[in-house]
PDB file of N, CA and C in Angstrom:
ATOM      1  N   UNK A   1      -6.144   4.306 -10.759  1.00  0.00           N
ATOM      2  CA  UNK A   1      -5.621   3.344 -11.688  1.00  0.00           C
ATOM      3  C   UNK A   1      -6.755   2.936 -12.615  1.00  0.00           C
ATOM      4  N   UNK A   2      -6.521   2.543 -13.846  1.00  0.00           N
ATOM      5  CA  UNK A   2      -7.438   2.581 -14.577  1.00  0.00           C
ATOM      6  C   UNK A   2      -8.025   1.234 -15.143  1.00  0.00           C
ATOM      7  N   UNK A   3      -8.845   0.729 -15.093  1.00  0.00           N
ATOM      8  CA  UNK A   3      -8.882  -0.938 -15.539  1.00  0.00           C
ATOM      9  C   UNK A   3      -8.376  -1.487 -16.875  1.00  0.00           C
ATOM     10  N   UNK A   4      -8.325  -2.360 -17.145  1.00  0.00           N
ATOM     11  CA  UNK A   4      -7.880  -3.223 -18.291  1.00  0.00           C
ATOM     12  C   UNK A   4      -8.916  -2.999 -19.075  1.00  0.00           C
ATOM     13  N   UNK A   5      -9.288  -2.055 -20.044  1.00  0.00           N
ATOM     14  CA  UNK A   5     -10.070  -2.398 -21.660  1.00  0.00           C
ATOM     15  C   UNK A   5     -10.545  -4.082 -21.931  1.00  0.00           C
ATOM     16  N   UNK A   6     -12.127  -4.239 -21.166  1.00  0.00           N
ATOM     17  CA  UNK A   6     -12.462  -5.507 -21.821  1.00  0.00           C
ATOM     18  C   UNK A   6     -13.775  -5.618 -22.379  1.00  0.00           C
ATOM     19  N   UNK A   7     -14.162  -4.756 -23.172  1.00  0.00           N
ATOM     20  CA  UNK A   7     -15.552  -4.171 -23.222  1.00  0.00           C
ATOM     21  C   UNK A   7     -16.479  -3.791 -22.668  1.00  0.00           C
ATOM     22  N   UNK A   8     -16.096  -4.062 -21.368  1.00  0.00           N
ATOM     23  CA  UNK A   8     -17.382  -3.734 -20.337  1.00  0.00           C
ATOM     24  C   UNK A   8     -17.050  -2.424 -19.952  1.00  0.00           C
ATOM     25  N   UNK A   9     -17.903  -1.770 -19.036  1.00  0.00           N
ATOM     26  CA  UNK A   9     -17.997  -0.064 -18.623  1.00  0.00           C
ATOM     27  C   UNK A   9     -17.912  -0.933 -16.823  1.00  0.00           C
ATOM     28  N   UNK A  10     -16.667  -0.244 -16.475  1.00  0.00           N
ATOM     29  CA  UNK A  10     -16.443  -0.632 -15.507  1.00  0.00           C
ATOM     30  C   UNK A  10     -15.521   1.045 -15.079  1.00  0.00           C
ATOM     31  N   UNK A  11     -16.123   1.460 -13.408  1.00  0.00           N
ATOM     32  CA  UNK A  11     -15.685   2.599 -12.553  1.00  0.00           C
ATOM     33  C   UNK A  11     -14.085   2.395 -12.647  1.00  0.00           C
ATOM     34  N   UNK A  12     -13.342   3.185 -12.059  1.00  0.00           N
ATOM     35  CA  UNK A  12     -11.936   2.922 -12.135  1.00  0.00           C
ATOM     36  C   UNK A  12     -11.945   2.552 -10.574  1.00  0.00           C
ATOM     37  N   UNK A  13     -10.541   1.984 -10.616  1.00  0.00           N
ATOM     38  CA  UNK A  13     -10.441   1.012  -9.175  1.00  0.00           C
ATOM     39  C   UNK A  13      -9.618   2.314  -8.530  1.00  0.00           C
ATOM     40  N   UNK A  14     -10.063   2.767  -7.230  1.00  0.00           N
ATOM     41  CA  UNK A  14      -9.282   3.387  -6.188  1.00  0.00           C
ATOM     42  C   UNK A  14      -8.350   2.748  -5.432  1.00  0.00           C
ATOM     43  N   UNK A  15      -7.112   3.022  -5.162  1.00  0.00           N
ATOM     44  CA  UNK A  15      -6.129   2.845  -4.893  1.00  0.00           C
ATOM     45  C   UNK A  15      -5.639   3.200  -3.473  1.00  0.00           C
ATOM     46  N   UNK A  16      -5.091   3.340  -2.408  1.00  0.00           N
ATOM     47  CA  UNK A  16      -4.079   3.838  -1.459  1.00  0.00           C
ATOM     48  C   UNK A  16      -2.905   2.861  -1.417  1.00  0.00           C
ATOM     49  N   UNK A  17      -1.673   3.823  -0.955  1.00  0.00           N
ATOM     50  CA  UNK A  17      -0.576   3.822  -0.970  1.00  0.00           C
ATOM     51  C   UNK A  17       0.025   3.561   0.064  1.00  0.00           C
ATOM     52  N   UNK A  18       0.501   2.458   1.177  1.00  0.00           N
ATOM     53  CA  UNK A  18       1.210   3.140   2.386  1.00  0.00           C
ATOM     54  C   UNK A  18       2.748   2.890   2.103  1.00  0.00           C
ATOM     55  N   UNK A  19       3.704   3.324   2.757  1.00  0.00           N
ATOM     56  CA  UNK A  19       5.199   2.716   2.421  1.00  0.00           C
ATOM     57  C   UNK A  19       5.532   2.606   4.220  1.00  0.00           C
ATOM     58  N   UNK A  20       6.211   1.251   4.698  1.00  0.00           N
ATOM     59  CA  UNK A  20       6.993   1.427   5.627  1.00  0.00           C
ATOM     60  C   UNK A  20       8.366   1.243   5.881  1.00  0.00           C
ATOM     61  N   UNK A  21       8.841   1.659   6.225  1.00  0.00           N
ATOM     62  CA  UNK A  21      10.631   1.243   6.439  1.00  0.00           C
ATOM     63  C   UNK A  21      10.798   1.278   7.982  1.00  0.00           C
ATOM     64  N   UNK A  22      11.854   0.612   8.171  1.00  0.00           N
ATOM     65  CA  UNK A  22      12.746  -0.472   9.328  1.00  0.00           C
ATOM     66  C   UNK A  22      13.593   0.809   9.315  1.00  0.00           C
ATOM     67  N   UNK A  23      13.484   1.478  10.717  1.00  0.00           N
ATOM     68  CA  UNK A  23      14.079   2.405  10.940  1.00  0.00           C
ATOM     69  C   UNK A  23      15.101   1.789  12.184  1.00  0.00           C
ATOM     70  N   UNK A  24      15.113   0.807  12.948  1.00  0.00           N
ATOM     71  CA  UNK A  24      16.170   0.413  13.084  1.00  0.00           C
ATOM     72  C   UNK A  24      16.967  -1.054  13.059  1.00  0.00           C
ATOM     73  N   UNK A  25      16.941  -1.451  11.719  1.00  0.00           N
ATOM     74  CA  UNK A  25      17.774  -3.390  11.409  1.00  0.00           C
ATOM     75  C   UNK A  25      18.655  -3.417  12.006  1.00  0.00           C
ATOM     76  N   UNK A  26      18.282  -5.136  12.404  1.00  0.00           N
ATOM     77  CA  UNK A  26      19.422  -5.280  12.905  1.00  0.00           C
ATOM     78  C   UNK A  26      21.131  -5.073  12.419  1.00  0.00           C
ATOM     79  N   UNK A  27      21.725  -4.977  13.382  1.00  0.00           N
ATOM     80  CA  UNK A  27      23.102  -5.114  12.718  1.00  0.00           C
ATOM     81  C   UNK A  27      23.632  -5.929  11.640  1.00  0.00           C
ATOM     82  N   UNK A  28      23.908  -5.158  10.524  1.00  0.00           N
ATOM     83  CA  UNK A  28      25.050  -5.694   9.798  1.00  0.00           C
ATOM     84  C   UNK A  28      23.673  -6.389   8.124  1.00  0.00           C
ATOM     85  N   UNK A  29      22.164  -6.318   8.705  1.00  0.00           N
ATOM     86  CA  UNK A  29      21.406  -6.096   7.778  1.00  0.00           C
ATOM     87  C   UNK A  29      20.619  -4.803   7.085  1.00  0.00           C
ATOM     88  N   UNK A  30      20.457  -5.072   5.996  1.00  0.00           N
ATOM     89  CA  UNK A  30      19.729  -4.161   5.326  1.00  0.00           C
ATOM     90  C   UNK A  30      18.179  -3.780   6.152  1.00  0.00           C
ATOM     91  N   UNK A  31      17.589  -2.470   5.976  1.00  0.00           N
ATOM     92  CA  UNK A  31      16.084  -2.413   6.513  1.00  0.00           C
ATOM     93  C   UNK A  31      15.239  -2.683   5.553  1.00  0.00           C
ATOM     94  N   UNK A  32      13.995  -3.128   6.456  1.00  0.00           N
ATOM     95  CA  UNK A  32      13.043  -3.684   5.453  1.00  0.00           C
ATOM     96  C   UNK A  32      12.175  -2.608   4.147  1.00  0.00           C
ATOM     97  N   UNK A  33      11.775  -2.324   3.768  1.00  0.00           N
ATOM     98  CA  UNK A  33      11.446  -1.049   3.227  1.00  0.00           C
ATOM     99  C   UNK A  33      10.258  -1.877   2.004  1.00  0.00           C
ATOM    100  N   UNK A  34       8.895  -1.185   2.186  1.00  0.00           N
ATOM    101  CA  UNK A  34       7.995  -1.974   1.722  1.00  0.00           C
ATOM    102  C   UNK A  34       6.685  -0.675   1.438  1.00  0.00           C
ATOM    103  N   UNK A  35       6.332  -0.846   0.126  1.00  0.00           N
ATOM    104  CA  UNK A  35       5.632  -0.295  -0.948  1.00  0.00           C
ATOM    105  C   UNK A  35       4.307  -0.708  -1.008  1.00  0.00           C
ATOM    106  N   UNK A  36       2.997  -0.870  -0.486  1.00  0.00           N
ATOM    107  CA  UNK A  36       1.833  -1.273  -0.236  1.00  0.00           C
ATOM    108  C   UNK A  36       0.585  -0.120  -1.188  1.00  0.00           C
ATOM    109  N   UNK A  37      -0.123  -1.419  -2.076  1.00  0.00           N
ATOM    110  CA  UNK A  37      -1.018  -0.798  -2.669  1.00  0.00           C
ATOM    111  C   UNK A  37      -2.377  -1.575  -1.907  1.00  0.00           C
ATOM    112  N   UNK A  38      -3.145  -0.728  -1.691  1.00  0.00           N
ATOM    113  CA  UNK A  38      -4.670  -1.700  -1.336  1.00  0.00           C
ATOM    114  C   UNK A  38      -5.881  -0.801  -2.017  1.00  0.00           C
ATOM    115  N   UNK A  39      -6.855  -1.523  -1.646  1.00  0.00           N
ATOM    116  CA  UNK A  39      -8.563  -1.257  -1.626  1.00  0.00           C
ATOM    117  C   UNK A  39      -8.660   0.092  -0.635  1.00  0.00           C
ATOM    118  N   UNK A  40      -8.391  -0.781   0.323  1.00  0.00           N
ATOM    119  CA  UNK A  40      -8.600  -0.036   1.948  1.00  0.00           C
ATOM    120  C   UNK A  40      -8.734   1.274   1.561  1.00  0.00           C
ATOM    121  N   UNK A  41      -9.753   1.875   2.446  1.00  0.00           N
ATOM    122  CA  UNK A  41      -9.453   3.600   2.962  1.00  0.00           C
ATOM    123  C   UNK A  41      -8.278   4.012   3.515  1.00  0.00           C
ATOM    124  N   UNK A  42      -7.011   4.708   3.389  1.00  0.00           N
ATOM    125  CA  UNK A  42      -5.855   4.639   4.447  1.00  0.00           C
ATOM    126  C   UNK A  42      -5.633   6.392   4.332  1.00  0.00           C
ATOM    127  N   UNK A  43      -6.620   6.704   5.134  1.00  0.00           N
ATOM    128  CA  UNK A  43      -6.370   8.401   5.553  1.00  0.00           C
ATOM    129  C   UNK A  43      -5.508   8.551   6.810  1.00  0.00           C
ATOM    130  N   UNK A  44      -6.155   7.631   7.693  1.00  0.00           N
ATOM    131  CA  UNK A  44      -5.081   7.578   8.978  1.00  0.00           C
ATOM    132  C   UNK A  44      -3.971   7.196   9.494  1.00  0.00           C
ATOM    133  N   UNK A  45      -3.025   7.241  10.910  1.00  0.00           N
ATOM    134  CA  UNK A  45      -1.964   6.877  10.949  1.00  0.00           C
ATOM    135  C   UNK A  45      -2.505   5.124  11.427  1.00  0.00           C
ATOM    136  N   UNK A  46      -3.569   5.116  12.022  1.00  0.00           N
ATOM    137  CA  UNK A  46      -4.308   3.735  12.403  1.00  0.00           C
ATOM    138  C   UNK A  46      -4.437   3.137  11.529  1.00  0.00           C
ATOM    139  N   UNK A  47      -5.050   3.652  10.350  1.00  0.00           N
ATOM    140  CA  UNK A  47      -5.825   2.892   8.902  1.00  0.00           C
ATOM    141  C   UNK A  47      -4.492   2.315   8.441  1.00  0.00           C
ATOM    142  N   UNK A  48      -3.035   2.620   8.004  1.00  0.00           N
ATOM    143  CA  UNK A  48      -2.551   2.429   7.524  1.00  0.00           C
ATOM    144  C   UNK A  48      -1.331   1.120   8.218  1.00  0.00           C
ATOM    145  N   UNK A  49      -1.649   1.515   9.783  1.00  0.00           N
ATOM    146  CA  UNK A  49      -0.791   0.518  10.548  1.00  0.00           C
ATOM    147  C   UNK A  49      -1.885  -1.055  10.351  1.00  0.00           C
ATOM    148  N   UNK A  50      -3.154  -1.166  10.021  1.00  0.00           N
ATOM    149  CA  UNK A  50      -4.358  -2.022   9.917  1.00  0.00           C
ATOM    150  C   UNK A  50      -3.782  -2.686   8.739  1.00  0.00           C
ATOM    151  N   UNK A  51      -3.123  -2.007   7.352  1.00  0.00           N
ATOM    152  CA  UNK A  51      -2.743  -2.537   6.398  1.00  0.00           C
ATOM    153  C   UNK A  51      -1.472  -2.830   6.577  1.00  0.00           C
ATOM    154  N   UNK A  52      -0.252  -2.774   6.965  1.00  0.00           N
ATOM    155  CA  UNK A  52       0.656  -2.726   7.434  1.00  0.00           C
ATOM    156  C   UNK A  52       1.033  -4.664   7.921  1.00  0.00           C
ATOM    157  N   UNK A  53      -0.142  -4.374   9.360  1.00  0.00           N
ATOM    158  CA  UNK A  53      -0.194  -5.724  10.413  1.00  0.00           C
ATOM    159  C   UNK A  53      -0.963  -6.649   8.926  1.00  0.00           C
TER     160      UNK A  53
END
């Protein structure tokens, strides 16, 4: 992602992605389903449950 243009010389910001979804809601609701951007390193199935909690 790329920073905001403010005259300064600034690196670009690194990003990870995790997504989780509610594989089983309760009855008669929708599942939760959730789109997560961070800092964090998230290579792993650990790293990403760390961002998650």
């Amino acid at each position: 992602m790329r920073r905001v243009v403010t005259g300064k010389s600034r690196s670009d910001l690194k990003l990870y992605a995790v997504e989780a979804k509610e594989v089983n809601p309760p009855a008669g609701q929708s599942p939760i389903h959730w789109r997560l951007m961070t800092t964090h390193p998230v290579i792993t199935f650990e790293q990403a449950l760390q961002v998650i909690q």
